[in-house]
PDB file of N, CA and C in Angstrom:
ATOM      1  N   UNK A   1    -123.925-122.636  -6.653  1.00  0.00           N
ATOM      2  CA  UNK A   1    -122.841-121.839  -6.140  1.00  0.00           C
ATOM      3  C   UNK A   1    -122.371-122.348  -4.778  1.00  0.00           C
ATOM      4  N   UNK A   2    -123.309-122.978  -3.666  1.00  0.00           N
ATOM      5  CA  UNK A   2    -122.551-123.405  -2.843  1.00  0.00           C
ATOM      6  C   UNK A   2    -121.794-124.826  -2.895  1.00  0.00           C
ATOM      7  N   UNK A   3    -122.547-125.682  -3.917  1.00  0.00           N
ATOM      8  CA  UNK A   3    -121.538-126.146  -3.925  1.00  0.00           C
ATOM      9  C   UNK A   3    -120.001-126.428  -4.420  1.00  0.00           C
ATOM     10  N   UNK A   4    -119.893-125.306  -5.802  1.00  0.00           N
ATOM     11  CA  UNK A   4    -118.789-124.703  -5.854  1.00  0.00           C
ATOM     12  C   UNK A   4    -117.796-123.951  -4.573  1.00  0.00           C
ATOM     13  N   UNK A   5    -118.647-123.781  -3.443  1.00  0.00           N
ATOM     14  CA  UNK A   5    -117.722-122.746  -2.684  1.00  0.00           C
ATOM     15  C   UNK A   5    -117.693-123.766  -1.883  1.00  0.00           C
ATOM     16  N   UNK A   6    -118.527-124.993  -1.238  1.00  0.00           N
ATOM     17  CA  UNK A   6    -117.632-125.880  -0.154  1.00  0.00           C
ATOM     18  C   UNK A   6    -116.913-126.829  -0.970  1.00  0.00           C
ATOM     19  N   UNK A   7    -116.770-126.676  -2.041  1.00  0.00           N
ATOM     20  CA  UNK A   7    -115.510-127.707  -2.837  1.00  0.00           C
ATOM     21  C   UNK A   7    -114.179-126.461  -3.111  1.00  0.00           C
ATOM     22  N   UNK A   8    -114.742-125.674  -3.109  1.00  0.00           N
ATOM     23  CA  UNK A   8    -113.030-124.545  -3.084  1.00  0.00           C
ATOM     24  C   UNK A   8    -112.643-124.353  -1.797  1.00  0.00           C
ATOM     25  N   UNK A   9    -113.540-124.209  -0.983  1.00  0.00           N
ATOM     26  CA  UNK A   9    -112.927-124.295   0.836  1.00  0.00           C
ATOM     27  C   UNK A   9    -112.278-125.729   1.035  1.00  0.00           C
ATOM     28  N   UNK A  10    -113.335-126.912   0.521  1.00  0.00           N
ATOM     29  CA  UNK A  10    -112.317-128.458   1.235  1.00  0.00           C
ATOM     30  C   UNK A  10    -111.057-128.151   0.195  1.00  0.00           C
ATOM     31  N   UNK A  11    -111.123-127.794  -0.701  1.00  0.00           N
ATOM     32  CA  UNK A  11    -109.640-127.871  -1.495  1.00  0.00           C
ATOM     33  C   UNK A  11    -108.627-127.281  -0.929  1.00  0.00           C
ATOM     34  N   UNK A  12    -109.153-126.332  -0.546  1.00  0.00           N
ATOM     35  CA  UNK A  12    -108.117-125.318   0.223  1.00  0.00           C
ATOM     36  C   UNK A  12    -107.605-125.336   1.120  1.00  0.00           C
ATOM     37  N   UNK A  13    -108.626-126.437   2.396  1.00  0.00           N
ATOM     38  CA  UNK A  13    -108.029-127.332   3.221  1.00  0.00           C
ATOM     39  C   UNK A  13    -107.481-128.026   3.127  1.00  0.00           C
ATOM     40  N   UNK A  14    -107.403-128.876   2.496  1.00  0.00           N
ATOM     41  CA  UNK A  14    -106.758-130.203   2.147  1.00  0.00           C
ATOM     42  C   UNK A  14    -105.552-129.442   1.392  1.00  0.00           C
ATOM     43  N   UNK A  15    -105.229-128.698   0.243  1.00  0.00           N
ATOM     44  CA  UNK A  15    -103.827-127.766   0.149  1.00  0.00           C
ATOM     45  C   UNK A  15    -102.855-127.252   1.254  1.00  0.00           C
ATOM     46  N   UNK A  16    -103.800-126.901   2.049  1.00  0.00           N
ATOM     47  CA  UNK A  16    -103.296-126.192   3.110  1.00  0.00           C
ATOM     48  C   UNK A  16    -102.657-127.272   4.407  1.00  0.00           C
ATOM     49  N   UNK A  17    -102.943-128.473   4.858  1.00  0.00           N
ATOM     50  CA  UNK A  17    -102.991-129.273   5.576  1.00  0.00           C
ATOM     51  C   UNK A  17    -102.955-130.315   4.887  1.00  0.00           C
ATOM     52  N   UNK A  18    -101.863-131.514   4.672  1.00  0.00           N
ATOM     53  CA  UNK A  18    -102.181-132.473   4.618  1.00  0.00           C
ATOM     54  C   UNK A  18    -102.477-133.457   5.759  1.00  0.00           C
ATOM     55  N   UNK A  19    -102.769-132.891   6.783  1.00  0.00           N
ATOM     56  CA  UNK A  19    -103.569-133.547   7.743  1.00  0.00           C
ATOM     57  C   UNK A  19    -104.731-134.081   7.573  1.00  0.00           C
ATOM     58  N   UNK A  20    -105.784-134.634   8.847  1.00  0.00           N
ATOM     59  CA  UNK A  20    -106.706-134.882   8.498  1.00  0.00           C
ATOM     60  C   UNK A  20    -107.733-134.564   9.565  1.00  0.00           C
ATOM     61  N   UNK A  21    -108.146-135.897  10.614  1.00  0.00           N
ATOM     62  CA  UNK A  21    -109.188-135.879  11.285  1.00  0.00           C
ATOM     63  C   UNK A  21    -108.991-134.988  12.539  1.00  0.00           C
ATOM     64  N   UNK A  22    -107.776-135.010  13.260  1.00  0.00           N
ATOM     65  CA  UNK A  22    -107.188-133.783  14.636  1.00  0.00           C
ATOM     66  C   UNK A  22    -107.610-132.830  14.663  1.00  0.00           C
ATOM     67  N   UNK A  23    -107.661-132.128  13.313  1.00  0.00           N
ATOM     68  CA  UNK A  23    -107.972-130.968  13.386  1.00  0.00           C
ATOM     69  C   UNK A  23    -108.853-130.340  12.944  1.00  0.00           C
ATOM     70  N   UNK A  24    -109.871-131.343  12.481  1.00  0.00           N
ATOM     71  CA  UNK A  24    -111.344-130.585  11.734  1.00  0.00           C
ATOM     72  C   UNK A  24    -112.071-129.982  12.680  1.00  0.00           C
ATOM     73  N   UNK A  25    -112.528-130.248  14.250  1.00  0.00           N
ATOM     74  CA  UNK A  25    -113.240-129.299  15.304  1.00  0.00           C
ATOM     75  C   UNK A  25    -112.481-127.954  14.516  1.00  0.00           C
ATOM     76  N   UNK A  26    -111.567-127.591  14.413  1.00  0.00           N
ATOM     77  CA  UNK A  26    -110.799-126.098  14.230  1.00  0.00           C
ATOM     78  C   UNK A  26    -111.035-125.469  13.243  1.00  0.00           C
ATOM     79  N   UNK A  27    -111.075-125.934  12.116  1.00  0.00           N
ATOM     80  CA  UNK A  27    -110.697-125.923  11.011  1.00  0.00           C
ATOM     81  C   UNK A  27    -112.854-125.669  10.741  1.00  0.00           C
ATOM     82  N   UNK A  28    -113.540-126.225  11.112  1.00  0.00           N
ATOM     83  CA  UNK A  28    -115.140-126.341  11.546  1.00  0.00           C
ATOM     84  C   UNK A  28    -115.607-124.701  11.834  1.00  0.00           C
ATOM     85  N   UNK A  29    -114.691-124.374  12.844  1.00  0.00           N
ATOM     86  CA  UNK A  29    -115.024-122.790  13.855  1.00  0.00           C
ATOM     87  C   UNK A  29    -114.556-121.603  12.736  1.00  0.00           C
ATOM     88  N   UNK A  30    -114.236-122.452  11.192  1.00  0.00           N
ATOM     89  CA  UNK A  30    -113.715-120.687  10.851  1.00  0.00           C
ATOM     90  C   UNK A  30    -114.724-120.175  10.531  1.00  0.00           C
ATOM     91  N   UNK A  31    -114.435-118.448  10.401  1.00  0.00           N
ATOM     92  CA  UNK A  31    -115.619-117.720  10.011  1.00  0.00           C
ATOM     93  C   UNK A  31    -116.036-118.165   8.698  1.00  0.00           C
ATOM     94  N   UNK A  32    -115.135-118.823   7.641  1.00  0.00           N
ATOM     95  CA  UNK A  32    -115.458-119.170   6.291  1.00  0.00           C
ATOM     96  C   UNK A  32    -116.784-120.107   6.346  1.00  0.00           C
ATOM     97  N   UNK A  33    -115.898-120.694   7.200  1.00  0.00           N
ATOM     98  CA  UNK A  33    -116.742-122.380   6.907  1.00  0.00           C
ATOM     99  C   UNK A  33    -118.245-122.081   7.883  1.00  0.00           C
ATOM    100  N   UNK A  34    -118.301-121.257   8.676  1.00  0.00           N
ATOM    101  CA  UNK A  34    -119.690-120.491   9.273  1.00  0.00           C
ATOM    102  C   UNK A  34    -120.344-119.858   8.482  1.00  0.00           C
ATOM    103  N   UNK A  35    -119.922-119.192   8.010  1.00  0.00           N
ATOM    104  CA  UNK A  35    -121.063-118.763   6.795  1.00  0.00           C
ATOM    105  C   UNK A  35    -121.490-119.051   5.924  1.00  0.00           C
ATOM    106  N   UNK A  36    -120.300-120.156   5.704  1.00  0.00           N
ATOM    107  CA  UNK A  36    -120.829-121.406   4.421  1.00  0.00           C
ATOM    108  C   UNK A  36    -121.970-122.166   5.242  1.00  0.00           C
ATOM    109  N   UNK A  37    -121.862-122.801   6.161  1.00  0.00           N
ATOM    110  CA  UNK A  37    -122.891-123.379   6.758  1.00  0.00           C
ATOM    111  C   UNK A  37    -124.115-122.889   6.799  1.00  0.00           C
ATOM    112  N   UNK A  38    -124.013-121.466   7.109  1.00  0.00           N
ATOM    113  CA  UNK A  38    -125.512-120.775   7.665  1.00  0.00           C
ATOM    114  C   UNK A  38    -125.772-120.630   6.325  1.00  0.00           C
ATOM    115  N   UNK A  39    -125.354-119.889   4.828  1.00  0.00           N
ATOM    116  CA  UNK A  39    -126.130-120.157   3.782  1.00  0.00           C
ATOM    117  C   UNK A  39    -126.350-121.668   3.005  1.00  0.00           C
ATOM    118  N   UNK A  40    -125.779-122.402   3.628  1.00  0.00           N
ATOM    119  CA  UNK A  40    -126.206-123.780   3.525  1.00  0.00           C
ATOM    120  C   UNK A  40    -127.544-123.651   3.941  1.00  0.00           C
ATOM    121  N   UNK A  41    -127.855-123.877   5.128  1.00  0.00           N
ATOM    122  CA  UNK A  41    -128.979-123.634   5.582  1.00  0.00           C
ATOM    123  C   UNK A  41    -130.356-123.475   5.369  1.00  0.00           C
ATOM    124  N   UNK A  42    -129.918-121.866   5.240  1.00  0.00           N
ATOM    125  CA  UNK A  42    -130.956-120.792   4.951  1.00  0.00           C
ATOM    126  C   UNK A  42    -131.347-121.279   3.559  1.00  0.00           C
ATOM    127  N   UNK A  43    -130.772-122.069   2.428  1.00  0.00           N
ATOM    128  CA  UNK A  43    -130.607-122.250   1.291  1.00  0.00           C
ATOM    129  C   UNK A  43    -131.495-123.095   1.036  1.00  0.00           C
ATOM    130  N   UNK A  44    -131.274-124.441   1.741  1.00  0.00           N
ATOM    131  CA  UNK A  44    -132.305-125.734   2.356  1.00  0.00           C
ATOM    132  C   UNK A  44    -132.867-125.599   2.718  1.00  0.00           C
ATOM    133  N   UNK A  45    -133.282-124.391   3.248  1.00  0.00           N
ATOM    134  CA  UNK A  45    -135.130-124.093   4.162  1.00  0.00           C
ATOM    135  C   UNK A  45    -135.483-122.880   2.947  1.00  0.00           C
ATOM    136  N   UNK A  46    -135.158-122.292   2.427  1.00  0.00           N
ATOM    137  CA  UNK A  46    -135.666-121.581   0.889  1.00  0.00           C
ATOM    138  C   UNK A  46    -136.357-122.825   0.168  1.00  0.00           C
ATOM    139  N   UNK A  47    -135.078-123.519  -0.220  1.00  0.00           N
ATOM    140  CA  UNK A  47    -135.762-124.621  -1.415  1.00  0.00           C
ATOM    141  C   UNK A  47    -137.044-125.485  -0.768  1.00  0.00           C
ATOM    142  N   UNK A  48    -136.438-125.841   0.743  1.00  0.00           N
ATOM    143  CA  UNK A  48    -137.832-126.850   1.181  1.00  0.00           C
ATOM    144  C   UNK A  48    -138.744-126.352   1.704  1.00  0.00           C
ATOM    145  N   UNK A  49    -138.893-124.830   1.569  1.00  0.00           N
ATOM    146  CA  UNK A  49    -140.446-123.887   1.824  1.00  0.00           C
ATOM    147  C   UNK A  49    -141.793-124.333   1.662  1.00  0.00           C
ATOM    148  N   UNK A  50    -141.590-124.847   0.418  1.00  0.00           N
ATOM    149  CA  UNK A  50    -143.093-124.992   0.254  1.00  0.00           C
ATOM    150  C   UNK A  50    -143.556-126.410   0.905  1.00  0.00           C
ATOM    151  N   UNK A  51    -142.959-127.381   0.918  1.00  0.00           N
ATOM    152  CA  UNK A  51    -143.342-128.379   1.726  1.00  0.00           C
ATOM    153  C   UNK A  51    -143.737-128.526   3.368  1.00  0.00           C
ATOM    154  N   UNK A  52    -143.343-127.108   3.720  1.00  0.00           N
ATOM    155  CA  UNK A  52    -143.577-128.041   5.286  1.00  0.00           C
ATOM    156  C   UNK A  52    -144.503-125.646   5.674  1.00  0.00           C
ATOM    157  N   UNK A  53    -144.322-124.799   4.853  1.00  0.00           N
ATOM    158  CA  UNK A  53    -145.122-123.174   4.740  1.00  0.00           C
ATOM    159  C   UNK A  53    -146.545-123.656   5.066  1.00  0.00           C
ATOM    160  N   UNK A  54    -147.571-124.624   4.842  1.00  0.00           N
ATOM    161  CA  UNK A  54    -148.869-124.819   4.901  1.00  0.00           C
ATOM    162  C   UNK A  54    -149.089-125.204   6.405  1.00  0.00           C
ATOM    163  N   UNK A  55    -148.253-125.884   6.719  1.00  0.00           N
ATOM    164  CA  UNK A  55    -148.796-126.863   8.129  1.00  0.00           C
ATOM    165  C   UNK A  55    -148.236-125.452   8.865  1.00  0.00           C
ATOM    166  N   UNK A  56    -147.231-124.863   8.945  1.00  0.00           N
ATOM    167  CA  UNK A  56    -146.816-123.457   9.749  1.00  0.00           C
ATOM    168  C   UNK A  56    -147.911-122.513   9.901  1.00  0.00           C
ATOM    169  N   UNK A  57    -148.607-122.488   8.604  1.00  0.00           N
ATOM    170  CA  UNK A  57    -149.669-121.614   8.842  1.00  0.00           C
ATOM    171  C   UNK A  57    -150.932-121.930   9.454  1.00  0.00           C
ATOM    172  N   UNK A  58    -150.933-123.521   8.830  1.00  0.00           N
ATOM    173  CA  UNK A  58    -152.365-124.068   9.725  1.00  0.00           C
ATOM    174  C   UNK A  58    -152.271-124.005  11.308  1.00  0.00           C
ATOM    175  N   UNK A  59    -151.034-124.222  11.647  1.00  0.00           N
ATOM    176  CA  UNK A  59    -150.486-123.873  13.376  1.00  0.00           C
ATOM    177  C   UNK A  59    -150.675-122.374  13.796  1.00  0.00           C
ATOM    178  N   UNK A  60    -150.354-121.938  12.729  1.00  0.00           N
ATOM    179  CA  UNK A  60    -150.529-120.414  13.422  1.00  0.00           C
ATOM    180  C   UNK A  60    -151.677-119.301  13.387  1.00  0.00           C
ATOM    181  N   UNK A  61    -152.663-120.035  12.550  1.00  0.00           N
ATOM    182  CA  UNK A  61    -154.141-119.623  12.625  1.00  0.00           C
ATOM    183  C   UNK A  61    -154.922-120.805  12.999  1.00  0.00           C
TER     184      UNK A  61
END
C-alpha cells in the first residue's frame, strides 16, 4: 500500500507541475508527503524488527 500511495502522490505531482527540480524542497514539506514519509518509516523499522530487537535488549539488560 505504500507503495501504491507514493506512486499516486509522484503522479499527482508530476500532473500537477510539469516542473521539476526548483521546487521539490516545497513540494517535500507537504503534510501528504510527511506522513507518507513517517509511515514509510515506521513501516521499515516494523519489517526490520527482528533483526536488530535482540541486540536492543541485550543493551538494555
Amino acid at each position: 500500500m505504500l507503495i501504491i500511495s507514493w506512486l499516486v502522490v509522484i503522479r499527482q505531482r508530476q500532473k500537477a507541475c510539469g516542473c521539476g527540480a526548483p521546487h521539490v524542497g516545497l513540494w517535500l514539506r507537504t503534510p501528504r508527503v510527511l506522513m507518507l514519509m513517517m509511515a514509510t518509516v515506521l513501516t521499515l523499522i516494523a519489517v526490520s524488527w527482528g533483526a536488530f530487537e535482540p541486540a536492543l535488549m541485550r543493551a538494555m539488560l
